[in-house]
Protein backbone atom coordinates (compact mmCIF):
# COMPACT_ATOMS: atom_id res chain seq x y z
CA UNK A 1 70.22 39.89 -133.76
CA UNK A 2 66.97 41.79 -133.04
CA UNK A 3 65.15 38.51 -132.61
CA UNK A 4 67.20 37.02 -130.53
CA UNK A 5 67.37 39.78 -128.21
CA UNK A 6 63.25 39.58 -128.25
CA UNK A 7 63.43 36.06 -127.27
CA UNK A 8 65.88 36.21 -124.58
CA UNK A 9 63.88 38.54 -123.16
CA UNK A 10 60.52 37.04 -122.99
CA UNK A 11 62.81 33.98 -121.11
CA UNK A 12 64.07 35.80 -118.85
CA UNK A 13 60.40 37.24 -118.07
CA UNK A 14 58.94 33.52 -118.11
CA UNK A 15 61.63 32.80 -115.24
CA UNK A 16 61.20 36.34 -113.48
CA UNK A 17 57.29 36.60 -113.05
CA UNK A 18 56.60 33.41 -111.46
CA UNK A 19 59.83 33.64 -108.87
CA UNK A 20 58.42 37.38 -108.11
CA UNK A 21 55.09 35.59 -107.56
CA UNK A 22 56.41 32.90 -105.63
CA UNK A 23 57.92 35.14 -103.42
CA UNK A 24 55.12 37.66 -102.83
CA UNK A 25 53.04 34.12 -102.02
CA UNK A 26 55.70 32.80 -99.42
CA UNK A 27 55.94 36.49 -97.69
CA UNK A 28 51.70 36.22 -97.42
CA UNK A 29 52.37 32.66 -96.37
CA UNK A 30 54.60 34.26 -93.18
CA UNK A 31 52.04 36.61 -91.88
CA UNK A 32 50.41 35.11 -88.90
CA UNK A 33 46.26 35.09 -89.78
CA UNK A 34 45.13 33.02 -86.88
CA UNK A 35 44.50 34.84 -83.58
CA UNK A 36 43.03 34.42 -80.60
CA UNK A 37 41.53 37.44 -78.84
CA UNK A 38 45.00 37.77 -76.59
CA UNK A 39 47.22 36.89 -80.01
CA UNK A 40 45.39 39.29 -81.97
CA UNK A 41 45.58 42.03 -79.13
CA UNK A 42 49.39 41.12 -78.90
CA UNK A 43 49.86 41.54 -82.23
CA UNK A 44 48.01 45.43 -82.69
CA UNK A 45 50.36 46.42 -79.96
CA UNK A 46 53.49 45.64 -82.45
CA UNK A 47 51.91 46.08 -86.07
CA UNK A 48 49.45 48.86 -85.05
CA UNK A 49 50.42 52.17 -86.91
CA UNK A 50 49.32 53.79 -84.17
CA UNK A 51 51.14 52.13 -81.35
CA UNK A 52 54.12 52.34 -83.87
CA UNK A 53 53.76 56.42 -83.84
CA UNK A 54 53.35 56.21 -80.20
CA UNK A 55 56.73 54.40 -79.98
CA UNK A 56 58.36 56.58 -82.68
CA UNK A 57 57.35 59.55 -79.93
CA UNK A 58 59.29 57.94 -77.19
CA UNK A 59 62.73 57.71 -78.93
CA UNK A 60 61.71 61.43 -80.01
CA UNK A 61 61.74 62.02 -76.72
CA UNK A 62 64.86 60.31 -75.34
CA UNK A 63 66.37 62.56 -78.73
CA UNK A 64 65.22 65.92 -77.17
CA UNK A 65 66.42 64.73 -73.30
CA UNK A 66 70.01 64.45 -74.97
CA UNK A 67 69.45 67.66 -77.27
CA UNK A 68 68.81 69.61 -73.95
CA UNK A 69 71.19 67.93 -71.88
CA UNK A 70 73.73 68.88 -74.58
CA UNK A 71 73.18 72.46 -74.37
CA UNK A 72 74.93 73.11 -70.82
CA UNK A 73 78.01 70.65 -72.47
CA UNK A 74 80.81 72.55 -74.18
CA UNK A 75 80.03 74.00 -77.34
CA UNK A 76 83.19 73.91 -80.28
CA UNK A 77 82.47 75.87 -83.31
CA UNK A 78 84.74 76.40 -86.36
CA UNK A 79 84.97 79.42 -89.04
CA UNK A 80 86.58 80.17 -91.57
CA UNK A 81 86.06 84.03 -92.95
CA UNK A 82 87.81 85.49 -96.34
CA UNK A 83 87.55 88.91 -96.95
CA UNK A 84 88.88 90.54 -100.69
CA UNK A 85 88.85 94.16 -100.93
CA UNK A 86 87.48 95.01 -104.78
CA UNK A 87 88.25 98.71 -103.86
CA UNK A 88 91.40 99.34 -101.18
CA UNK A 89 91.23 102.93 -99.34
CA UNK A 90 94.80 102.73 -98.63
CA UNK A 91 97.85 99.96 -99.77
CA UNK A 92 98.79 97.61 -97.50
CA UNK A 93 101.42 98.44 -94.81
CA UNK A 94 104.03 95.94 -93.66
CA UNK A 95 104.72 97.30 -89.76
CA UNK A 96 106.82 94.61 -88.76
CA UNK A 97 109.26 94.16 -91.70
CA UNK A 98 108.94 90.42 -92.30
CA UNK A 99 106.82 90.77 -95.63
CA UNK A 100 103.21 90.24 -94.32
CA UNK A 101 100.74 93.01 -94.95
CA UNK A 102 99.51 93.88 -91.80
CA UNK A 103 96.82 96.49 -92.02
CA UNK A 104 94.89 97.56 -95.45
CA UNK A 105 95.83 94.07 -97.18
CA UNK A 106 93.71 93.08 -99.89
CA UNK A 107 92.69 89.83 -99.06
CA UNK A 108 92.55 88.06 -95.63
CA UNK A 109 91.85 84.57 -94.26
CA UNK A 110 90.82 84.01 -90.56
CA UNK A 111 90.33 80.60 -89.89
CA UNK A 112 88.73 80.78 -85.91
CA UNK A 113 87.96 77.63 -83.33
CA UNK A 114 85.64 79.30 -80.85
CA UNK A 115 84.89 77.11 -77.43
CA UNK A 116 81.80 78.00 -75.40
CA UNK A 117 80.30 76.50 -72.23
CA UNK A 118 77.52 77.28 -70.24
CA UNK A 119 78.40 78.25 -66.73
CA UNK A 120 74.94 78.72 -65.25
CA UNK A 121 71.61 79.25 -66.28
CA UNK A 122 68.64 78.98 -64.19
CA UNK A 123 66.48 78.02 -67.63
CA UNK A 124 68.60 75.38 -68.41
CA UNK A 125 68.29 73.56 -65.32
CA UNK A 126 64.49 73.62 -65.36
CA UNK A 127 64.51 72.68 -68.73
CA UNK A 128 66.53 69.21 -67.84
CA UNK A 129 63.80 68.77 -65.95
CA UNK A 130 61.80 69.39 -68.30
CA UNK A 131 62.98 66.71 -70.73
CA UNK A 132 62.27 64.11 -68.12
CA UNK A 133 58.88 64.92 -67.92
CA UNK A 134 58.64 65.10 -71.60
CA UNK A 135 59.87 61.33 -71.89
CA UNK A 136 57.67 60.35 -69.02
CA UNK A 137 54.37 62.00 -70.73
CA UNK A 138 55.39 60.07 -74.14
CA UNK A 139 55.95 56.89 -72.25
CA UNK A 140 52.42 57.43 -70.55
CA UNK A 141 50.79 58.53 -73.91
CA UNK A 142 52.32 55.09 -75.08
CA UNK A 143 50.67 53.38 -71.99
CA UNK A 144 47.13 55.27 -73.12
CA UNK A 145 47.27 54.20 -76.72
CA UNK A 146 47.83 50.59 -75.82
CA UNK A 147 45.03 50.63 -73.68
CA UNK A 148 42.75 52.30 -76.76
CA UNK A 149 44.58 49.11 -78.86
CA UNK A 150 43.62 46.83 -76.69
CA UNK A 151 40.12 48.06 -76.27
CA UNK A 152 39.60 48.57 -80.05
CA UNK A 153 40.94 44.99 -80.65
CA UNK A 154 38.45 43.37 -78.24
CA UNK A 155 35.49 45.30 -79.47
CA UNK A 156 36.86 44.70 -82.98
CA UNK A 157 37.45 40.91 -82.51
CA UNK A 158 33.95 40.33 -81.09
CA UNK A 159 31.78 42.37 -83.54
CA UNK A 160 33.02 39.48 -85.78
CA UNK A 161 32.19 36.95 -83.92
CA UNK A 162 28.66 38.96 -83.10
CA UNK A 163 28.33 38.82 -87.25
CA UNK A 164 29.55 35.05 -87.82
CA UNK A 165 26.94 34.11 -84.96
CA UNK A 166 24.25 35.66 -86.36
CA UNK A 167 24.81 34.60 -89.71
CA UNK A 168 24.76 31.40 -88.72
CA UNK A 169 21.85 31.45 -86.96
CA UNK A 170 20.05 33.55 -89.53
CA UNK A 171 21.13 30.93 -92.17
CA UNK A 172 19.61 28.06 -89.65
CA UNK A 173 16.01 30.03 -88.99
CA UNK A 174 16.13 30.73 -92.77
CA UNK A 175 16.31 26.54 -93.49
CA UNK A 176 13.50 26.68 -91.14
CA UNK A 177 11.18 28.79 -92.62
CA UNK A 178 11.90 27.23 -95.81
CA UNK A 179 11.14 23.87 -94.94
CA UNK A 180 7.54 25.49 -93.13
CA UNK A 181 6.89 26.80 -96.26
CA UNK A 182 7.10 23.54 -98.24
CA UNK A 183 5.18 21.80 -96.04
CA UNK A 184 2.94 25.05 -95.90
CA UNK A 185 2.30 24.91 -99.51
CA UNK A 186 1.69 21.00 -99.81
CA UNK A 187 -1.23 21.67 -97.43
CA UNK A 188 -2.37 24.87 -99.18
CA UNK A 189 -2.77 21.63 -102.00
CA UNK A 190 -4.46 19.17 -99.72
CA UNK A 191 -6.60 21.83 -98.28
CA UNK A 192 -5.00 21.98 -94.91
CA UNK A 193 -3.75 25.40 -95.05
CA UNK A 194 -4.78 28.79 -95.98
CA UNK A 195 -2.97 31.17 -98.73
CA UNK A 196 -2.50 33.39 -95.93
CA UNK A 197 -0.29 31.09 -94.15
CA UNK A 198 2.00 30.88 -97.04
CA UNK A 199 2.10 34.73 -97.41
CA UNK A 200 3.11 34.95 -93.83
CA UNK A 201 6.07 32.58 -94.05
CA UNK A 202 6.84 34.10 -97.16
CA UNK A 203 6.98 37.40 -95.50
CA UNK A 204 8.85 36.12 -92.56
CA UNK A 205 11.46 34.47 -95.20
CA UNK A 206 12.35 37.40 -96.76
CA UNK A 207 12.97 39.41 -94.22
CA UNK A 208 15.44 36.89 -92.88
CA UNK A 209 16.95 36.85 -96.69
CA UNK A 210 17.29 40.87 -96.52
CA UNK A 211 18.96 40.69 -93.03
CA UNK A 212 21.07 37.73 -94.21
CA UNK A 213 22.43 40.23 -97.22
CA UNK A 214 22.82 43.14 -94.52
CA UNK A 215 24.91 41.29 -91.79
CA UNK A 216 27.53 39.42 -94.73
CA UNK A 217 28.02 42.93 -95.12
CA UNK A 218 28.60 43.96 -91.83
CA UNK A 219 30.98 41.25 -91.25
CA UNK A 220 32.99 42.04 -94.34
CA UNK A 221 33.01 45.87 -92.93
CA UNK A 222 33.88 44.55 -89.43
CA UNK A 223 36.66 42.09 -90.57
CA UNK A 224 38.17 45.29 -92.32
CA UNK A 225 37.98 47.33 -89.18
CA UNK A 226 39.92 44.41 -87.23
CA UNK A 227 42.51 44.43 -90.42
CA UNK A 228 42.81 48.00 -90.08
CA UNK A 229 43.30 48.00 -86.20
CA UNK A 230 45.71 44.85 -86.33
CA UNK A 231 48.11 46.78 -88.63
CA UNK A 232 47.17 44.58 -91.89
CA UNK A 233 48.03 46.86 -95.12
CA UNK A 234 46.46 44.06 -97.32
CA UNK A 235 43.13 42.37 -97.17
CA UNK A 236 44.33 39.09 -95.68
CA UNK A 237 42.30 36.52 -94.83
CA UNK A 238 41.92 36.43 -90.74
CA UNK A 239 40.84 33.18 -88.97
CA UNK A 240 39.50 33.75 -85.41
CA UNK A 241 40.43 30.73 -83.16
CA UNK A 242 37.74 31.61 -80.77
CA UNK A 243 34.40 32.21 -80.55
CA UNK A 244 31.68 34.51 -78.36
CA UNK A 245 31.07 31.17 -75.89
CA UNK A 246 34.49 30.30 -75.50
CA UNK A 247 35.38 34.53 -74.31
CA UNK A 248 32.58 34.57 -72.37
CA UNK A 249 33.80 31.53 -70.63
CA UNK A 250 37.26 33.44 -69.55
CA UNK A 251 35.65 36.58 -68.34
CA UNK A 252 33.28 35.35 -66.10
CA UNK A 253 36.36 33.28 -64.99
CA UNK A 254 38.05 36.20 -64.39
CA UNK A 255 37.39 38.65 -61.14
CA UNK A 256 34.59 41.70 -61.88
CA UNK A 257 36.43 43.51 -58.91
CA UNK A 258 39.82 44.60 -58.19
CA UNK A 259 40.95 44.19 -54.33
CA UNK A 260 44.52 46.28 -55.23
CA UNK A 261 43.03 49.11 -57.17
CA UNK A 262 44.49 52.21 -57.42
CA UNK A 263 43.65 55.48 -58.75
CA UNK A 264 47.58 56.33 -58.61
CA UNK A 265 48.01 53.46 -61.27
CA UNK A 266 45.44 54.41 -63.89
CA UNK A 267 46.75 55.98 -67.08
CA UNK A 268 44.62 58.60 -67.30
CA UNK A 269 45.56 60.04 -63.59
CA UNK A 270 49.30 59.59 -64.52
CA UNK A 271 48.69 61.92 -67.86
CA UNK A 272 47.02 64.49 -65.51
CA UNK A 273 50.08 64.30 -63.00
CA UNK A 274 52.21 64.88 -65.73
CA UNK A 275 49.96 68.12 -67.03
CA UNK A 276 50.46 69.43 -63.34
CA UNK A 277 54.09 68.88 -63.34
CA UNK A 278 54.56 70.91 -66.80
CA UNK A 279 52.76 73.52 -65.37
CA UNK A 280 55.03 73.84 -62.09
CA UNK A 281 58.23 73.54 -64.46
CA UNK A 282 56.40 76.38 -66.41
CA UNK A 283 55.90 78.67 -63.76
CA UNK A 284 59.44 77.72 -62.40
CA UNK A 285 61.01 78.76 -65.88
CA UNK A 286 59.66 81.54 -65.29
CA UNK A 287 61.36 82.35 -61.90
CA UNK A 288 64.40 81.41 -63.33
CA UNK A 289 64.43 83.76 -65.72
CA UNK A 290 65.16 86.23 -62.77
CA UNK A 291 68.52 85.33 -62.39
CA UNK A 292 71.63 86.02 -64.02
CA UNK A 293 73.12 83.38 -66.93
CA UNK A 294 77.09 82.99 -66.74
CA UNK A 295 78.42 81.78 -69.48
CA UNK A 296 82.39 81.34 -70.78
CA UNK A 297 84.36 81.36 -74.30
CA UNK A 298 88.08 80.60 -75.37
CA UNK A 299 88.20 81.96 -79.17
CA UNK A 300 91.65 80.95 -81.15
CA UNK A 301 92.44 81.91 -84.79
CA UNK A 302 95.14 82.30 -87.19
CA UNK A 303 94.58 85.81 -89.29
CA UNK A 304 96.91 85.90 -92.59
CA UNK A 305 96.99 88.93 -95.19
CA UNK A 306 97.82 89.26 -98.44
CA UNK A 307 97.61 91.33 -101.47
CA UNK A 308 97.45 88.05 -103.79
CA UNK A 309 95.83 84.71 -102.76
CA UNK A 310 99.11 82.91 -101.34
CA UNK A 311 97.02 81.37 -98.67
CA UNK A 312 97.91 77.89 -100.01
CA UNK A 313 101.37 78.31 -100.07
CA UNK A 314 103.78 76.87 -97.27
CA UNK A 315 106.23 80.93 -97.65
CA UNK A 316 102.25 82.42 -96.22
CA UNK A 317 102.50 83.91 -92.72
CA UNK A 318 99.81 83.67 -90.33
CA UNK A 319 99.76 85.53 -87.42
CA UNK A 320 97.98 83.30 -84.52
CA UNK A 321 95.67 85.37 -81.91
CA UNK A 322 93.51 83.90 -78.81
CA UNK A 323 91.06 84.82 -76.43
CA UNK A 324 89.15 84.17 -72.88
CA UNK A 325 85.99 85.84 -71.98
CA UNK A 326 82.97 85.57 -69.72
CA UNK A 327 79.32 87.02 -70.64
CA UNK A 328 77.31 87.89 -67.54
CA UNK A 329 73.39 88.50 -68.44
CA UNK A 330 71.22 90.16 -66.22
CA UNK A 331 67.58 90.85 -66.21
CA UNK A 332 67.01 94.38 -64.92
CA UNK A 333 64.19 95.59 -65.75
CA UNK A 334 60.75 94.48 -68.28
CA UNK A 335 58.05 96.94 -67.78
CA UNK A 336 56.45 94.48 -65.16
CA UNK A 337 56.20 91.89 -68.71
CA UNK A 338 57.69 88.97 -66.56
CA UNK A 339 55.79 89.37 -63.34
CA UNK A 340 52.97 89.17 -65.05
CA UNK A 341 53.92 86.10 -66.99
CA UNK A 342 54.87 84.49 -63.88
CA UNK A 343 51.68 85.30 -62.17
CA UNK A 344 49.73 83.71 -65.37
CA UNK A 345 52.23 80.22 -65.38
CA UNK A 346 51.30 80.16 -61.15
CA UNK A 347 47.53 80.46 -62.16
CA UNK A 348 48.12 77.39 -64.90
CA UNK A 349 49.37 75.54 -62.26
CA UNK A 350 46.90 75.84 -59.83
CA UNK A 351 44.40 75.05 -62.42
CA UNK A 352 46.54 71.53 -63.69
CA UNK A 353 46.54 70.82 -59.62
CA UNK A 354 42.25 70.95 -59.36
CA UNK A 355 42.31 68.71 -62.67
CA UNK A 356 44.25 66.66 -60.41
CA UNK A 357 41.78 66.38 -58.29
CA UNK A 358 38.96 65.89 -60.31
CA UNK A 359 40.45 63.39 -62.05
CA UNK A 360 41.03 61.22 -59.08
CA UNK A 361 37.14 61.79 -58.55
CA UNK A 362 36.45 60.77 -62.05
CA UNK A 363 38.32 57.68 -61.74
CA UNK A 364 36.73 56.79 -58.83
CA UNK A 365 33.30 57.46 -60.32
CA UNK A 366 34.35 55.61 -63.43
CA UNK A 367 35.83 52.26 -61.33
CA UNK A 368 32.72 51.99 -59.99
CA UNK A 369 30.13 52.23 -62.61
CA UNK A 370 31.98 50.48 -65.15
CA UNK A 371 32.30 47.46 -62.29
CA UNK A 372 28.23 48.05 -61.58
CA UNK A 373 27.87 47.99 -65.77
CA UNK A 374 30.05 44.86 -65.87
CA UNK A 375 27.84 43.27 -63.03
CA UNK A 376 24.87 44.06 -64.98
CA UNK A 377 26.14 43.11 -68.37
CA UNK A 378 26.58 39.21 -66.58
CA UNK A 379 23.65 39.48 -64.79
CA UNK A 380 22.08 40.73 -68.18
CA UNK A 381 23.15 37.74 -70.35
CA UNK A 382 22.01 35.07 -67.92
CA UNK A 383 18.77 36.40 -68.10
CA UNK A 384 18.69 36.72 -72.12
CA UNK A 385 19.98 32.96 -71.95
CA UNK A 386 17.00 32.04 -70.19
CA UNK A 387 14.57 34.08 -72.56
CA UNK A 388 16.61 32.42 -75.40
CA UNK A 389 15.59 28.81 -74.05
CA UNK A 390 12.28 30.27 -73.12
CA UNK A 391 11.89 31.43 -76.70
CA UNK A 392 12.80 28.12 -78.61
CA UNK A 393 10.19 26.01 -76.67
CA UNK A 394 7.73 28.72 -77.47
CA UNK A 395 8.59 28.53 -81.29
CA UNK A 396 9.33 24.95 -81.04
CA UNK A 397 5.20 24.49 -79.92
CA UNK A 398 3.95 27.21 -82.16
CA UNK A 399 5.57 25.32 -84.80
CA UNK A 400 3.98 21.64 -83.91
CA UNK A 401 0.93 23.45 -82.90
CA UNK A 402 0.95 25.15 -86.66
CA UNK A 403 1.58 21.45 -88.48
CA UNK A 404 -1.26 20.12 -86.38
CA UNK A 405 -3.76 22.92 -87.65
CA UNK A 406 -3.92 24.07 -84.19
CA UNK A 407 -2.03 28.07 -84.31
CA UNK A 408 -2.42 30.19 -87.23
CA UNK A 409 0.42 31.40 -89.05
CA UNK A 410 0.19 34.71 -87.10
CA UNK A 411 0.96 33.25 -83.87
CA UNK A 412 3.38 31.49 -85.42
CA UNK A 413 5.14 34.19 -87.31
CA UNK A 414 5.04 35.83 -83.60
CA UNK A 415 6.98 33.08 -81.99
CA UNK A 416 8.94 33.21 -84.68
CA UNK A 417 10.30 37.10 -84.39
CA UNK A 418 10.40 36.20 -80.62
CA UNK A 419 12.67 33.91 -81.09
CA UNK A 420 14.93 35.36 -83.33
CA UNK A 421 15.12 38.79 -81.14
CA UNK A 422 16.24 36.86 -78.10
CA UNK A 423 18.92 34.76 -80.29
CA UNK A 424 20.30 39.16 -81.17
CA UNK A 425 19.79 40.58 -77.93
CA UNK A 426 21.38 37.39 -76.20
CA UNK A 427 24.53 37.38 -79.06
CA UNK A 428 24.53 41.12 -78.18
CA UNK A 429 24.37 40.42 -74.47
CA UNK A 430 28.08 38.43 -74.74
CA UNK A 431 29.76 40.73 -76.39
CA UNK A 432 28.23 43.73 -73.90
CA UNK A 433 29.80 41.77 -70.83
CA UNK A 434 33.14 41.43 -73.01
CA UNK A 435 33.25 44.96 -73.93
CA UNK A 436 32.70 46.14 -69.85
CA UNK A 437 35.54 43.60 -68.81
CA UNK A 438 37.68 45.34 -71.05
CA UNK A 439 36.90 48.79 -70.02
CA UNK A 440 37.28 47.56 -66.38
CA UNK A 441 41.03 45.80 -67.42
CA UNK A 442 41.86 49.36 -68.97
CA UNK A 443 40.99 51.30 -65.51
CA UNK A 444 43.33 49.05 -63.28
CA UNK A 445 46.38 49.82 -65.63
């Protein structure tokens, strides 16, 4: 019996494991890996953790409008309170002849429904308003952390590009090299070369080796940073659908300058409008705490007494009771403790209304030199282009000139790191002008 219960076991694990796996490979199989740059940002703003938080905070914050909204809405309460007197001072006395202990019973129920509403309250009112601001700063905080998304994506999506470029061209110079050296050493044989001249290429070829080994592991490090900031929990393989030429392309299609700009649009100026509103609606709680708060109760109950627990019984009597009342609180007097704390909120708030200011300045400021960076950045990567075109015909002649027995291998070794610093700094040069378009986008919204 034993046996067979071993076997059907191990069957049903032969037909479990490989549906599980089957499964886990179609759910990998769903999750989109391609992206272009505006799929990829698209798809942060959804998976992000971040932006996820940020959108958690919002319906946090619609919770607390209704939790405040709810506290000037009637108020209903229930209570139930049993007393059982261990030790009686005096018996029970029954003043109204019908059998029910009313005073010095031993045990009592009173089950109580107590209504209250708030009448008026000059806190209360600020703090509706103060829930609306709330919402709006979570909504703008929102707005902010898409931007940083959107940013980090971009920067995150080209530094692998920047990597995949360069390790393709690295891989091309290092062909190169190798095929001077081969030729290099079958004149070092003939007698048309110098030892020299293979140690130089030799140098030259290992250092393109050793940065080859460094930059697979920057893009490895870099595809993980776009994983991370895409919202992947799993080291999936990402495919990038475009590359630095084909961005670059778009941006210089699109406009370095904004005709409709406004510093009343930007995200940052909104969070600093919403700091100076807070501050008002601080100092106005304040104020309001001046004035009286009005607020009204109706309080019903049944009270029933016994010396035994009859409670449960249908022969109990219960003797019903109800009451109305208004409470009427007034500030009089707090050693000058509120003056002073609304003379500190009025301070806050003049202070939140200069960072007003200055952030309108700073926005300004920012507008401009990020659209002066952006103009460089363009202006910068046409020139690099050139020096990049420059820089191959220079190598390209060293190189003939070197063959011929006409350059050393110094001057060609210096073509050589010519070249393959203007093929960086031009790489680096795209992504720069993609970057500052970015940061430009993020100032109009």
């Amino acid at each position: 019996m034993k046996k067979n219960f071993i076997i059907y076991l191990c069957f049903l694990t032969y037909l479990i494991v490989p549906a599980q796996e089957k499964v886990q490979t179609q759910v990998l199989d769903s999750i989109k890996t391609n992206f272009s740059l505006q799929e990829a940002i698209e798809f942060a703003l959804k998976n992000n953790r971040t932006a996820q938080n940020a959108n958690y905070d919002i319906e946090a914050a619609k919770q607390q409008k209704w939790e405040t909204t709810a506290i000037g809405l009637p108020q209903i309460n229930g209570k139930i309170e049993y007393t059982n007197a261990l030790k009686q001072q005096f018996p029970g006395v029954d003043f109204n002849g019908d059998g029910t202990i009313d005073f010095g019973a031993k045990q009592n129920i009173t089950p109580t429904v107590t209504l209250t509403q708030l009448i008026f309250d000059g806190s209360y009112i600020v703090g509706l308003q103060s829930a609306k601001v709330f919402l709006a700063i979570s909504e703008n905080a929102k707005a902010k952390t898409d931007q940083e998304i959107t940013k980090g994506v971009t920067s995150a999506y080209s530094n692998v590009l920047l990597t995949e470029e360069s390790i393709k061209l690295i891989k091309k110079n290092i062909e190169s090299i190798e095929g001077n050296l081969k030729e290099s050493k079958a004149m070092l044989q003939n007698g048309f070369a110098e030892e020299e001249d293979i140690e130089q290429l030799q140098i030259t070829l290992n250092n393109l080796k050793s940065n080859l080994e460094s930059l697979e592991r920057m893009h490895e490090i870099s595809l993980k940073l776009l994983r991370l900031t895409l919202g992947f929990t799993e080291d999936v393989s990402l495919t990038l659908t475009q590359d630095l030429q084909t961005l670059i392309t778009e941006t210089k299609e699109q406009p370095t300058t904004f005709t409709d700009f406004s510093v009343f649009n930007n995200i940052d100026y909104k969070i600093a409008e919403n700091e100076t509103t807070s501050k008002k609606l601080l100092y106005k709680l304040e104020q309001a705490k001046l004035l009286p708060s009005i607020s009204g109760f109706l309080t019903g109950n049944y009270i029933g007494n016994s010396n035994s627990f009859t409670f449960l019984q249908s022969s109990q009597s219960w003797i019903p009771t109800a009451m109305f009342g208004v409470t009427v609180d007034i500030p009089i007097f707090s050693s000058f403790a509120s003056g002073a704390k609304r003379k500190r909120a009025k301070i806050e708030w003049l202070k939140s209304q200069n960072n007003l200011i200055d952030m309108e300045e700073q926005i300004q400021i920012n507008y401009q030199t990020i659209q002066s960076d952006l103009d460089l950045a363009i202006n910068t990567l046409d020139n690099k282009k050139q020096n990049l075109k420059l820089a191959q015909r220079i190598e390209n002649k060293n190189n003939i000139k070197y063959k011929e027995g006409i350059a050393s291998s110094f001057e060609l070794r210096q073509a050589q790191m010519q070249l393959y610093s203007s093929q960086q700094e031009y790489l680096q040069a795209m992504v720069n002008v993609i970057n500052k378009k970015a940061e430009l986008n993020a100032l109009q919204n």
